[in-house]
PDB file of N, CA and C in Angstrom:
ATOM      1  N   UNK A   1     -17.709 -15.903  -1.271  1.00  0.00           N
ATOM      2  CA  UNK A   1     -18.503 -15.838  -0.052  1.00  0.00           C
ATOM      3  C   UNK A   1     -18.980 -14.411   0.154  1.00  0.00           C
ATOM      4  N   UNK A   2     -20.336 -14.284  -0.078  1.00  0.00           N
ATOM      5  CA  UNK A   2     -20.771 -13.098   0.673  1.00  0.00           C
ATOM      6  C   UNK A   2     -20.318 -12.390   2.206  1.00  0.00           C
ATOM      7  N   UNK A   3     -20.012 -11.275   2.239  1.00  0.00           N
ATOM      8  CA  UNK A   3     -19.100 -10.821   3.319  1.00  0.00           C
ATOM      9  C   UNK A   3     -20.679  -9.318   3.742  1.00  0.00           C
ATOM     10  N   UNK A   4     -20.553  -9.486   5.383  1.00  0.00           N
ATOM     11  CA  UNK A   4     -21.341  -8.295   5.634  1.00  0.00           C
ATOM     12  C   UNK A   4     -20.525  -7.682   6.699  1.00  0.00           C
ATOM     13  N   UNK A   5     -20.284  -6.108   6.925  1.00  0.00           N
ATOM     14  CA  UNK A   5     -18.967  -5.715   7.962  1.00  0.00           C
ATOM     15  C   UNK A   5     -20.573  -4.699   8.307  1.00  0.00           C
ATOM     16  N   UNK A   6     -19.890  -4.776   9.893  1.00  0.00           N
ATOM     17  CA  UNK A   6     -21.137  -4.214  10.380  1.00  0.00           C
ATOM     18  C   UNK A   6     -20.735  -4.152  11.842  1.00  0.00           C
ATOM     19  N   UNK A   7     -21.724  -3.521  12.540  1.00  0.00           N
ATOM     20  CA  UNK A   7     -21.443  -3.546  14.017  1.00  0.00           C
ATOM     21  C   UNK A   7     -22.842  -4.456  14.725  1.00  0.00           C
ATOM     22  N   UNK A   8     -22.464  -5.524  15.741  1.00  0.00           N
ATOM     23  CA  UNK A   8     -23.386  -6.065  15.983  1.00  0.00           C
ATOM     24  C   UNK A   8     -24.595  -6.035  16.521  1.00  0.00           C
ATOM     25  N   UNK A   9     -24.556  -4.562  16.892  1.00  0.00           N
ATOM     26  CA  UNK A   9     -25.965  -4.135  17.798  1.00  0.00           C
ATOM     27  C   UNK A   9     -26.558  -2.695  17.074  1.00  0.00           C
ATOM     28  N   UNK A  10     -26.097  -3.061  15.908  1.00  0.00           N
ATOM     29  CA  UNK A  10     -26.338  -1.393  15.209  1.00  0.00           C
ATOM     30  C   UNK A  10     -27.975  -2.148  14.672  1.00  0.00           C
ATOM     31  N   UNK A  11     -29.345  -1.194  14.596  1.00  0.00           N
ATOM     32  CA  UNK A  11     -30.770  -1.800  13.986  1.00  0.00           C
ATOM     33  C   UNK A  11     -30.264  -1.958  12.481  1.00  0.00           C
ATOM     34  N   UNK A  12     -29.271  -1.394  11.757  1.00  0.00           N
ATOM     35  CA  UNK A  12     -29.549  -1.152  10.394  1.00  0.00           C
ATOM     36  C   UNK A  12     -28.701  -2.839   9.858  1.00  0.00           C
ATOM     37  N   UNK A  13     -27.666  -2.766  10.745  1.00  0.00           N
ATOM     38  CA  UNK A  13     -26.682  -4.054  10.334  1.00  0.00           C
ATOM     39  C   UNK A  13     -27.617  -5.530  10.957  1.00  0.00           C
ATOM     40  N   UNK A  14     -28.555  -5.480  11.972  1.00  0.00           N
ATOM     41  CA  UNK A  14     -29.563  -6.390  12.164  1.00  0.00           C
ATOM     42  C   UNK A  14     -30.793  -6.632  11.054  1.00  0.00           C
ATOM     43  N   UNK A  15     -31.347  -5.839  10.194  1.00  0.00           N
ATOM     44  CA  UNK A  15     -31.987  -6.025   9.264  1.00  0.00           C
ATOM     45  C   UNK A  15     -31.265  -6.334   8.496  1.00  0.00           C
ATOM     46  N   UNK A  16     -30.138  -6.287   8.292  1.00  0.00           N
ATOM     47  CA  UNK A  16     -29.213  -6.774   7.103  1.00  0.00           C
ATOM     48  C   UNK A  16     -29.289  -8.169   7.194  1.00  0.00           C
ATOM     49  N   UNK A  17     -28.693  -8.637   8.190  1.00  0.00           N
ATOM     50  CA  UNK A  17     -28.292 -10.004   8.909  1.00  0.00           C
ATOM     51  C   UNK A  17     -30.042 -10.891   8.772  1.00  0.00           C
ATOM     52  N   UNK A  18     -31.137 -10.078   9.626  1.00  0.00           N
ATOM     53  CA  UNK A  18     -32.173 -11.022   9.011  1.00  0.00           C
ATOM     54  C   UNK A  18     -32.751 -11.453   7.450  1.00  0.00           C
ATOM     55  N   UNK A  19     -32.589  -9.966   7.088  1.00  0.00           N
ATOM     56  CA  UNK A  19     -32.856 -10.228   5.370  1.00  0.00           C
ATOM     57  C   UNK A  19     -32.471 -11.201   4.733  1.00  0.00           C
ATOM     58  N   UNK A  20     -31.005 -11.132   4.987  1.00  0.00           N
ATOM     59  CA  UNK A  20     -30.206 -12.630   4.588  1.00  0.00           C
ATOM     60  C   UNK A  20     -30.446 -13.827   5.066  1.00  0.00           C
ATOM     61  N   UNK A  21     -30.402 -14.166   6.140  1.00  0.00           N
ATOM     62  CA  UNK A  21     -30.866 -15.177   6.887  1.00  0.00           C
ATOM     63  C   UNK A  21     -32.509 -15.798   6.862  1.00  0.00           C
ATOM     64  N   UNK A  22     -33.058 -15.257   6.364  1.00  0.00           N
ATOM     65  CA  UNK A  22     -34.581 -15.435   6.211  1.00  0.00           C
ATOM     66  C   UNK A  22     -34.139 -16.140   4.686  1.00  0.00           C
ATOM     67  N   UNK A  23     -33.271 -15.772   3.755  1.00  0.00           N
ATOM     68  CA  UNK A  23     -33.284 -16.215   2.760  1.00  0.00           C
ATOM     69  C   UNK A  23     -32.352 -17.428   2.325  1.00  0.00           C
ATOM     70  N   UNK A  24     -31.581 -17.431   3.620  1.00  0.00           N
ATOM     71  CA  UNK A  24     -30.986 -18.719   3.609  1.00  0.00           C
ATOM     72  C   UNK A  24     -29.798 -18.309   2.500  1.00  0.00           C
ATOM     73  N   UNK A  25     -29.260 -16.934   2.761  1.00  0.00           N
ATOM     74  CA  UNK A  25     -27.852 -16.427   1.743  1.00  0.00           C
ATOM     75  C   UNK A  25     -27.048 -16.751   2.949  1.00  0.00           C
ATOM     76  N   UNK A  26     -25.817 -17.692   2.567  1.00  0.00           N
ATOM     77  CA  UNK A  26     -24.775 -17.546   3.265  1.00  0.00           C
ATOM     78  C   UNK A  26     -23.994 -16.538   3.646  1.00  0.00           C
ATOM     79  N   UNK A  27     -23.489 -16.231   4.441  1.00  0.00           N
ATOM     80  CA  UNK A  27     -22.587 -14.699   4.745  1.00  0.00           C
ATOM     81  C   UNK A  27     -21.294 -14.948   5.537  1.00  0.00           C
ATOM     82  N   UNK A  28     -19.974 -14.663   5.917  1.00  0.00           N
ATOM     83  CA  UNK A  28     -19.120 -14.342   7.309  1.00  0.00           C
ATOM     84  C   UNK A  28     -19.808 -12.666   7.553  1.00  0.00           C
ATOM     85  N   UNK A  29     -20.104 -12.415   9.075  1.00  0.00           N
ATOM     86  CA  UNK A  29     -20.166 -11.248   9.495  1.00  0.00           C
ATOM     87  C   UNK A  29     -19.381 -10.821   9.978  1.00  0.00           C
ATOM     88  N   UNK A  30     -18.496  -9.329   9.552  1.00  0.00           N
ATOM     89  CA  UNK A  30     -17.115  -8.877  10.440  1.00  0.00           C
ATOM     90  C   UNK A  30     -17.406  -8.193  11.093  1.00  0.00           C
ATOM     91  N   UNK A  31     -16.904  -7.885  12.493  1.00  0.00           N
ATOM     92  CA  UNK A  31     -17.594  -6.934  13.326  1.00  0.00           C
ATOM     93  C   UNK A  31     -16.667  -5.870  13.720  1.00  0.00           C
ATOM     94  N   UNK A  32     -17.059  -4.716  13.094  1.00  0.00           N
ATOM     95  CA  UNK A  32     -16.017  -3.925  12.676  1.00  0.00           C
ATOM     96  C   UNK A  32     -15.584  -3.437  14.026  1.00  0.00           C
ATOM     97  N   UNK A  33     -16.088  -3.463  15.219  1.00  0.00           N
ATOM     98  CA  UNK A  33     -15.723  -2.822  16.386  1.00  0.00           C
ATOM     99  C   UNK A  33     -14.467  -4.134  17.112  1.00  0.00           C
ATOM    100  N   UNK A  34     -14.841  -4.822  17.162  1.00  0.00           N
ATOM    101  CA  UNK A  34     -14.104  -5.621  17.314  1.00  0.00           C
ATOM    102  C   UNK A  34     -12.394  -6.377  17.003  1.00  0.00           C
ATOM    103  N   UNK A  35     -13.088  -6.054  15.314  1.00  0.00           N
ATOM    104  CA  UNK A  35     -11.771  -6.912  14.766  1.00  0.00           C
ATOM    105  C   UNK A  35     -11.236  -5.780  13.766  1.00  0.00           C
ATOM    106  N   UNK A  36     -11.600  -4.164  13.510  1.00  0.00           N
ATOM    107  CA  UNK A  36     -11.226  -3.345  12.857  1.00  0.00           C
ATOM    108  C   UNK A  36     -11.241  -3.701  11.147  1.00  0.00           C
ATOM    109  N   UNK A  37     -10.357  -3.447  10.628  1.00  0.00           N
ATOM    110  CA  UNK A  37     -10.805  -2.862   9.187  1.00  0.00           C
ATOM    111  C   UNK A  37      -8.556  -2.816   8.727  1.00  0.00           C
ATOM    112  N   UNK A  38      -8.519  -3.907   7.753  1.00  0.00           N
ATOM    113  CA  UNK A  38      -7.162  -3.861   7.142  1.00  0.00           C
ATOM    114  C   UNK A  38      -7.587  -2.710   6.031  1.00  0.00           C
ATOM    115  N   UNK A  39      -6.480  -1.795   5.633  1.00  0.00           N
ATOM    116  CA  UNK A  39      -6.275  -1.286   4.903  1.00  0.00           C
ATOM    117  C   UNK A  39      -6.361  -1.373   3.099  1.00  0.00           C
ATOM    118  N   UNK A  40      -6.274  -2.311   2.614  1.00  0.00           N
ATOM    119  CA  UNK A  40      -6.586  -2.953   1.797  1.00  0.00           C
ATOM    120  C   UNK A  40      -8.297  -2.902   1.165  1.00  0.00           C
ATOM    121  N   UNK A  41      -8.718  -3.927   2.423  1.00  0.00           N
ATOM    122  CA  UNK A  41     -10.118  -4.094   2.130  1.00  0.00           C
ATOM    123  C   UNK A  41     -10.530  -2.600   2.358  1.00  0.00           C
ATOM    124  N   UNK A  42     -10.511  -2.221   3.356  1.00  0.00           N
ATOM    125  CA  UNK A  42     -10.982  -0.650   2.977  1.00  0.00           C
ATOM    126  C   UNK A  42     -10.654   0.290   2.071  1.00  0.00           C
ATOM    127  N   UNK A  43      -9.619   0.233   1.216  1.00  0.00           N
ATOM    128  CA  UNK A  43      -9.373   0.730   0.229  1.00  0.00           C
ATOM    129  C   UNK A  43     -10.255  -0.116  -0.767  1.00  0.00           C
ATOM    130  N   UNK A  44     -10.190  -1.143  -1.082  1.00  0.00           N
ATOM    131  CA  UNK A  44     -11.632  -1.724  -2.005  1.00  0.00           C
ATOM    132  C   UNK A  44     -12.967  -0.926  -1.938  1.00  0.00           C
ATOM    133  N   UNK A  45     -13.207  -1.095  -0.496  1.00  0.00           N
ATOM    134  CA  UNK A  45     -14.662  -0.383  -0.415  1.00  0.00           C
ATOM    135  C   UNK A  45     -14.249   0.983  -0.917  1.00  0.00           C
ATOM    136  N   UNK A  46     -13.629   1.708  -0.515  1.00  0.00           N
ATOM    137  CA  UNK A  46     -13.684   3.391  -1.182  1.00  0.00           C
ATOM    138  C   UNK A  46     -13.605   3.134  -2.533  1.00  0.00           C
ATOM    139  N   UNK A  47     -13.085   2.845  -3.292  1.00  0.00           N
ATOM    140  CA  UNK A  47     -12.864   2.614  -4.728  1.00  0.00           C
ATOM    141  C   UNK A  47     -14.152   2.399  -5.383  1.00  0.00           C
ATOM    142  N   UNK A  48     -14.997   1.595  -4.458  1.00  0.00           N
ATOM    143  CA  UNK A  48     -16.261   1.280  -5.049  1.00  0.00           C
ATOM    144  C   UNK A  48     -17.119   2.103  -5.000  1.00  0.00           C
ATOM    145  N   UNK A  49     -17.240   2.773  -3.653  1.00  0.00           N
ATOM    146  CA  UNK A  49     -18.292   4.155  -2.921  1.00  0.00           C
ATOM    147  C   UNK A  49     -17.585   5.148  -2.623  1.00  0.00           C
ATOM    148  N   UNK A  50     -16.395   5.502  -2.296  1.00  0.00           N
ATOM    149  CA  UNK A  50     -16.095   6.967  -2.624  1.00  0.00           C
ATOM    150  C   UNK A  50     -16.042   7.017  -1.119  1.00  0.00           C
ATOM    151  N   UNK A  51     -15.146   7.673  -0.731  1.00  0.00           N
ATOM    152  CA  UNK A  51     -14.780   7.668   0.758  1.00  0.00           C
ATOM    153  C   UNK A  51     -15.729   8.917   0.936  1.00  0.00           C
ATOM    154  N   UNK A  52     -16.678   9.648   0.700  1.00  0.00           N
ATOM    155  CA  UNK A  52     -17.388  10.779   1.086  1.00  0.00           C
ATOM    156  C   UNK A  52     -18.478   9.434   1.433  1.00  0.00           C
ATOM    157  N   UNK A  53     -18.987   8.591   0.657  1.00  0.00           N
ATOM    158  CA  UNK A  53     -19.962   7.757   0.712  1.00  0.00           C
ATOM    159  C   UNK A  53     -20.056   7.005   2.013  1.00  0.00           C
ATOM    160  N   UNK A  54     -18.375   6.412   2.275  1.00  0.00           N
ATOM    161  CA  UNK A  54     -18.257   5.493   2.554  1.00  0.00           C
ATOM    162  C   UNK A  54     -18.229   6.472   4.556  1.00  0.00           C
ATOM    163  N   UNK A  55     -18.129   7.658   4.357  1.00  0.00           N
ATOM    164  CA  UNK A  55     -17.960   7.708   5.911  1.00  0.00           C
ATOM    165  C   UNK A  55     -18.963   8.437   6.097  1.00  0.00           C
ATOM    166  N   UNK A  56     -19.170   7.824   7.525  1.00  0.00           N
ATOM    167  CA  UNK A  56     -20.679   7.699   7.978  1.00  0.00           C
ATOM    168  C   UNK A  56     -20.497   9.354   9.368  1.00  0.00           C
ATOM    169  N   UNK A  57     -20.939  10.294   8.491  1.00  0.00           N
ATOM    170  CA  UNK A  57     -20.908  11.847   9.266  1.00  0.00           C
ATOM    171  C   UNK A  57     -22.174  11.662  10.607  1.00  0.00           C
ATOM    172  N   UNK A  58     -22.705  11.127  10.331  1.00  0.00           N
ATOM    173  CA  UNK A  58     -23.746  11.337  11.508  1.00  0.00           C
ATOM    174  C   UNK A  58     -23.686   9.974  12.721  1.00  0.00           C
ATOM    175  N   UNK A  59     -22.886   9.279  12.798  1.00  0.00           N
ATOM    176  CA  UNK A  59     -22.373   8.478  14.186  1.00  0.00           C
ATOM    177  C   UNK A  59     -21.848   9.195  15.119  1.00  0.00           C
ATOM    178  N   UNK A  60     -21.947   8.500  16.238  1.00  0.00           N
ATOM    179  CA  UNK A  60     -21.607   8.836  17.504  1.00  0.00           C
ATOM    180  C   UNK A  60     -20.206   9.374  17.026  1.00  0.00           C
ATOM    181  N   UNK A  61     -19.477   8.126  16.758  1.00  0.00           N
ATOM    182  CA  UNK A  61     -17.680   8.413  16.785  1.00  0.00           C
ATOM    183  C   UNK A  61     -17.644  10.033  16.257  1.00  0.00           C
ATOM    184  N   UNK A  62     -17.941  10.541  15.037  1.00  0.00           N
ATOM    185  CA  UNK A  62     -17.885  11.420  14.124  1.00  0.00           C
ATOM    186  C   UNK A  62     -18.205  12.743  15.145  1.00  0.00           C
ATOM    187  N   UNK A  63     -19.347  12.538  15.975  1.00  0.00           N
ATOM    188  CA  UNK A  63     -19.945  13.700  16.590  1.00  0.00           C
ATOM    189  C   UNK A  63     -18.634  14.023  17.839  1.00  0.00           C
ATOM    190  N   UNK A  64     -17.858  12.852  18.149  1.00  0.00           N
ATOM    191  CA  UNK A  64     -17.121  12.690  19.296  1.00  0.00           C
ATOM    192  C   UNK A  64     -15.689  12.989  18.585  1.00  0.00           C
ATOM    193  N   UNK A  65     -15.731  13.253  17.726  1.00  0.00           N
ATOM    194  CA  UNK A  65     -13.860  13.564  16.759  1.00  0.00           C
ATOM    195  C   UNK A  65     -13.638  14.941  17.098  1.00  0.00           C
ATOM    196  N   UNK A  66     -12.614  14.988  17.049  1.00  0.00           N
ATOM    197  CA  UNK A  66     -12.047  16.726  17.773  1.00  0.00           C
ATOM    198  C   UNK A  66     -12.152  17.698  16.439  1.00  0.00           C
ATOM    199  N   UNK A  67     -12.575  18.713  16.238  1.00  0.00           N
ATOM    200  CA  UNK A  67     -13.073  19.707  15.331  1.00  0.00           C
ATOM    201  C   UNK A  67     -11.863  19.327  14.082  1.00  0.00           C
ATOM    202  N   UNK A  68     -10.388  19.412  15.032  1.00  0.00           N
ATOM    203  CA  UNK A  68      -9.220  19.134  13.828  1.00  0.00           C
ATOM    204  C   UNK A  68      -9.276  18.137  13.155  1.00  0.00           C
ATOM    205  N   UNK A  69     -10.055  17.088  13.522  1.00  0.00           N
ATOM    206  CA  UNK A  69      -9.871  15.232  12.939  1.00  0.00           C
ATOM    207  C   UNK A  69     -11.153  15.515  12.013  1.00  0.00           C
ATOM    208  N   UNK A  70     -12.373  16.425  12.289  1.00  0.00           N
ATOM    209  CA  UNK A  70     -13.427  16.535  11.113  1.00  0.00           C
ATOM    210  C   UNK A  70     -13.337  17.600   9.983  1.00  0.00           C
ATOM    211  N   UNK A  71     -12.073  18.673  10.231  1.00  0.00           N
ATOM    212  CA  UNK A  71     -11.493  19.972   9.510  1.00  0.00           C
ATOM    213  C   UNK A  71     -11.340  19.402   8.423  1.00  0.00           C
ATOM    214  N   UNK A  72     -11.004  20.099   7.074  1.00  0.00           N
ATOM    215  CA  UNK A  72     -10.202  19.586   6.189  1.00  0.00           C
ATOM    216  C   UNK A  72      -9.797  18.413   5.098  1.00  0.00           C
ATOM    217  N   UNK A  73     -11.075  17.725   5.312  1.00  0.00           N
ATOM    218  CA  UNK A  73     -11.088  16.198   4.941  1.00  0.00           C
ATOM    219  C   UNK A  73     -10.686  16.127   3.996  1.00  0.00           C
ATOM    220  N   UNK A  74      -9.492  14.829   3.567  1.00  0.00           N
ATOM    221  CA  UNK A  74      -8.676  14.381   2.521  1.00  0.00           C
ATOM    222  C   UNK A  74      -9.578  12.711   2.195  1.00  0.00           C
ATOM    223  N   UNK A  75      -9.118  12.219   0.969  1.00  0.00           N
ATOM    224  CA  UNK A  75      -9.137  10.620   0.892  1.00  0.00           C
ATOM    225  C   UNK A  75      -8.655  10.283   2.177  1.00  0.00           C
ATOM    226  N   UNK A  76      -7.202  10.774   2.184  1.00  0.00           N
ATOM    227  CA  UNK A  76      -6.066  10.116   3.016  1.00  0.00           C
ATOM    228  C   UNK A  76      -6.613  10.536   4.566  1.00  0.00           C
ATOM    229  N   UNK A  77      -6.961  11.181   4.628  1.00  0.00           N
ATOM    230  CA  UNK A  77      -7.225  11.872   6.284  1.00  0.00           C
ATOM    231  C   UNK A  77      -8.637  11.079   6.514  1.00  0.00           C
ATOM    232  N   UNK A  78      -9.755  10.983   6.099  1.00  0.00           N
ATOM    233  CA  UNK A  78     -10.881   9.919   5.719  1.00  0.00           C
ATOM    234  C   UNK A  78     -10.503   8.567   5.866  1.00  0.00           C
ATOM    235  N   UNK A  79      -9.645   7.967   5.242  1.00  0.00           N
ATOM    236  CA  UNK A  79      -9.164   6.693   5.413  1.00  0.00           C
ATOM    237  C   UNK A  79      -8.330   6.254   6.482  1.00  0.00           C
ATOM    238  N   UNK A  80      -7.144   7.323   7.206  1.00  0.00           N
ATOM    239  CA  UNK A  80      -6.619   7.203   8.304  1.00  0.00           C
ATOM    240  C   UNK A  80      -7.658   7.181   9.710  1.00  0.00           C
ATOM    241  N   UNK A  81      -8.776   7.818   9.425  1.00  0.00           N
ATOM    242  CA  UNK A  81     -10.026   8.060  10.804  1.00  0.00           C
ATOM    243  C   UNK A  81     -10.793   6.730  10.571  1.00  0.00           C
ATOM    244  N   UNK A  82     -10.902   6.150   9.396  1.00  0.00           N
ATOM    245  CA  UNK A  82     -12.082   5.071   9.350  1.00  0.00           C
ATOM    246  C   UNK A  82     -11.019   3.724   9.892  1.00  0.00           C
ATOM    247  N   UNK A  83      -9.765   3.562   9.675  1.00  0.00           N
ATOM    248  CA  UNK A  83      -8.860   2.897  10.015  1.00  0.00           C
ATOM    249  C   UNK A  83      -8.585   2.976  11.859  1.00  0.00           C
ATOM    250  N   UNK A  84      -8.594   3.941  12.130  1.00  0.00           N
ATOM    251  CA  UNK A  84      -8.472   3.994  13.404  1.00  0.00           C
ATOM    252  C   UNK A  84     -10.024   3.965  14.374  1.00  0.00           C
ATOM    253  N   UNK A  85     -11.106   4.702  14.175  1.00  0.00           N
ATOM    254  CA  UNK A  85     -12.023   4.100  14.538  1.00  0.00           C
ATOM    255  C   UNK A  85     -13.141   3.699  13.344  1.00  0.00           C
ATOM    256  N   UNK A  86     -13.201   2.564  13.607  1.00  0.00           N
ATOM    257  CA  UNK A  86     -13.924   1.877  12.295  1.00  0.00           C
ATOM    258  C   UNK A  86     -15.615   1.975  12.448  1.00  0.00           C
ATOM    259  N   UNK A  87     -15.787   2.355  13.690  1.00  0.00           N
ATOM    260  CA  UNK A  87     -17.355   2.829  13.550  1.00  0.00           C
ATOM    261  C   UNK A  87     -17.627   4.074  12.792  1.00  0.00           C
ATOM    262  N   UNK A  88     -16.739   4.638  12.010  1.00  0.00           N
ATOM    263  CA  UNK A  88     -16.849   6.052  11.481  1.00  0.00           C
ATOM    264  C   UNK A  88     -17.468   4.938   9.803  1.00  0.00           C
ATOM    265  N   UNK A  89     -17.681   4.215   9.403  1.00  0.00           N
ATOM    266  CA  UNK A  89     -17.785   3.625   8.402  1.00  0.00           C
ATOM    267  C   UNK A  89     -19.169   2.859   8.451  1.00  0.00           C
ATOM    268  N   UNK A  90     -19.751   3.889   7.341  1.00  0.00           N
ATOM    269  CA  UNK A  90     -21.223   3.877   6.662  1.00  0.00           C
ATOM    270  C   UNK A  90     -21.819   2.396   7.104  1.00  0.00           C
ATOM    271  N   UNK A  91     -22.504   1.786   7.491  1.00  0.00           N
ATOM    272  CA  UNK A  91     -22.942  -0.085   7.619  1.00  0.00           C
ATOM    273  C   UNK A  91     -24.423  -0.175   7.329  1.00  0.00           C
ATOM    274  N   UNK A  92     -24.277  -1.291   7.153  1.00  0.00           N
ATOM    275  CA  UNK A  92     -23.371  -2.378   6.741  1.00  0.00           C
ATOM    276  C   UNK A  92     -23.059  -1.840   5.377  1.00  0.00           C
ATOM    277  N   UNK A  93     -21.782  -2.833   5.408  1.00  0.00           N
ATOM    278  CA  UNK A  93     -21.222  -2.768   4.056  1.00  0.00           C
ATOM    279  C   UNK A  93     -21.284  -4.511   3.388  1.00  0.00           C
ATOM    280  N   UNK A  94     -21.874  -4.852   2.234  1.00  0.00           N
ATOM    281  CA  UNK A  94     -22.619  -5.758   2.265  1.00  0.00           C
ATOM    282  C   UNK A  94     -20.987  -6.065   0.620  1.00  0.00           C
ATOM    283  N   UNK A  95     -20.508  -6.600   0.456  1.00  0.00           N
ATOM    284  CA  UNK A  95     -19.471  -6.976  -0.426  1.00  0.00           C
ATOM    285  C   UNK A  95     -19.846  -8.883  -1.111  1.00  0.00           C
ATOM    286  N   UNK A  96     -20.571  -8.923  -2.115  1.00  0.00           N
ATOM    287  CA  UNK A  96     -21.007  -9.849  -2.613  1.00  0.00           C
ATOM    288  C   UNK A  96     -20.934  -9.336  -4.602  1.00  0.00           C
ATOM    289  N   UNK A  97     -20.977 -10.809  -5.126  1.00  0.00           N
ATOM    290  CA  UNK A  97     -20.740 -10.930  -6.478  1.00  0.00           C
ATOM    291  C   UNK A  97     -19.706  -9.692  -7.007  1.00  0.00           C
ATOM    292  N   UNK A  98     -18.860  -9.347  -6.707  1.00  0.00           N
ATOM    293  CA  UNK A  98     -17.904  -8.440  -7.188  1.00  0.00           C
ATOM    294  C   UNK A  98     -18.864  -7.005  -6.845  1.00  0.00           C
ATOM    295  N   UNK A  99     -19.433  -6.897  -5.968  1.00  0.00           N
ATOM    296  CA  UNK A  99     -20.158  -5.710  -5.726  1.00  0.00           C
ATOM    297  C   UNK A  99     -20.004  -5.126  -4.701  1.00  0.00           C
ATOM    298  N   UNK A 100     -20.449  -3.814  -4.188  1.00  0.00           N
ATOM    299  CA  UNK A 100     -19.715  -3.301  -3.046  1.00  0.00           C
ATOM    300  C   UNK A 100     -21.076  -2.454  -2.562  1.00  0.00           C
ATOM    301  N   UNK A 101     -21.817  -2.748  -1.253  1.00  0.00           N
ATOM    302  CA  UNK A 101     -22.825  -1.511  -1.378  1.00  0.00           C
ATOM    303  C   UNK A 101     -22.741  -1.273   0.436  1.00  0.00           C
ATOM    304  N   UNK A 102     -22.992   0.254   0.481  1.00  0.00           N
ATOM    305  CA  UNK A 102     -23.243  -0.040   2.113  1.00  0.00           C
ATOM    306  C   UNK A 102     -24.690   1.048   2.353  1.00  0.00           C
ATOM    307  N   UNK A 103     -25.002   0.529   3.279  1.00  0.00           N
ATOM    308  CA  UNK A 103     -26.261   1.162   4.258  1.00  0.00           C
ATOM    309  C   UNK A 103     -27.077  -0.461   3.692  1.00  0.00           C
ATOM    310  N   UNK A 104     -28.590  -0.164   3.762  1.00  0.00           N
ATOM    311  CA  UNK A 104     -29.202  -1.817   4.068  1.00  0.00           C
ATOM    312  C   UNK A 104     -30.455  -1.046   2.821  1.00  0.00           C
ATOM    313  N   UNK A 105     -31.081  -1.899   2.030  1.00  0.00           N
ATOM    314  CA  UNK A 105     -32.161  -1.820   0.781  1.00  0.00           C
ATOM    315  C   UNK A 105     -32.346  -2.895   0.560  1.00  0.00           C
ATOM    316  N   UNK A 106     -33.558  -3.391   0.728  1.00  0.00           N
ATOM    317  CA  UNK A 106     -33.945  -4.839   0.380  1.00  0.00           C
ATOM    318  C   UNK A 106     -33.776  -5.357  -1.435  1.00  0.00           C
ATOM    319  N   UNK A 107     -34.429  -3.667  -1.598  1.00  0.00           N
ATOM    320  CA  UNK A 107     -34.460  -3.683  -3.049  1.00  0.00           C
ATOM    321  C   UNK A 107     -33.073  -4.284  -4.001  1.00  0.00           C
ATOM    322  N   UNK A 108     -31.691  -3.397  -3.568  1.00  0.00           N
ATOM    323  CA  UNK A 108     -30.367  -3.258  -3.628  1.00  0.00           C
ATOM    324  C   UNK A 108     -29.654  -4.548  -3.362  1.00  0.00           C
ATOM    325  N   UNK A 109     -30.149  -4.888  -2.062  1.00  0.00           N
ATOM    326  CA  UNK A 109     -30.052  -6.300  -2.092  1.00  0.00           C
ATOM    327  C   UNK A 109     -30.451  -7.623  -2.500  1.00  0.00           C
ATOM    328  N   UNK A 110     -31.858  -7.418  -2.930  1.00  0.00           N
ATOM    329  CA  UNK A 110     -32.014  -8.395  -4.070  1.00  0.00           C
ATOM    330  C   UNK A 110     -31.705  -8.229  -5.304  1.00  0.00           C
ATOM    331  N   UNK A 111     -31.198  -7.025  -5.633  1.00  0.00           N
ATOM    332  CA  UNK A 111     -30.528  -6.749  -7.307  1.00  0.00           C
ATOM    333  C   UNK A 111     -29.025  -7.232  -7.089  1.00  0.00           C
ATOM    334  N   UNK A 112     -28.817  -7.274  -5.872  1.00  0.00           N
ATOM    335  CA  UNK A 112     -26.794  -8.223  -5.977  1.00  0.00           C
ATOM    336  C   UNK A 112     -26.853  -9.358  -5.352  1.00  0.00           C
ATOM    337  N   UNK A 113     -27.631  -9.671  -5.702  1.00  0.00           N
ATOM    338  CA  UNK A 113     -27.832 -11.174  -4.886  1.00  0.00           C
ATOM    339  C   UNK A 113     -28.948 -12.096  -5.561  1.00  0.00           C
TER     340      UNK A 113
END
């Protein structure tokens, strides 16, 4: 099953959602504000994109992190912030055919799909 993690009122995770839907691709949408982000699956996504990739520096949350929580960045310190607020994480993240991609490309998306 095609999986899209996203926030529901974000423009970029709404073009995602129509792209697909215009094409009649099945999806579950997770809504990362909502229902957060297991450890696991987010460790998948970094593995695939690289936790520099995978966290999203220019969101609100990021601009709103205390100088010490953006200091110093580790994997581990990266993955503990995207775990705790999960809007810090690049979207959509679009996880189909053993593939892993995030931000939205029509192009990108018709090459994994």
């Amino acid at each position: 099953m095609t999986e899209l993690y996203g926030i529901r009122n974000c423009d970029t995770c709404k073009k995602a959602r129509a792209w697909l839907e215009t094409r009649g691709i099945a999806y579950r949408f997770h809504e990362l504000r909502e229902n957060g982000l297991d450890r696991p699956v987010l460790e998948e996504m970094e593995r695939a994109l690289g936790w520099e990739s995978l966290l999203n520096r220019r969101s609100t949350t990021w601009r709103q992190l205390s100088e010490t929580d953006r200091q110093d960045l580790t994997r581990e310190k990266s993955l503990q912030l995207m775990l705790r607020f999960p809007t810090l994480i690049k979207r959509p993240v679009l996880v189909a055919n053993d593939k892993i991609f995030a931000g939205f490309s029509p192009e990108q998306y018709q090459g994994i799909l």
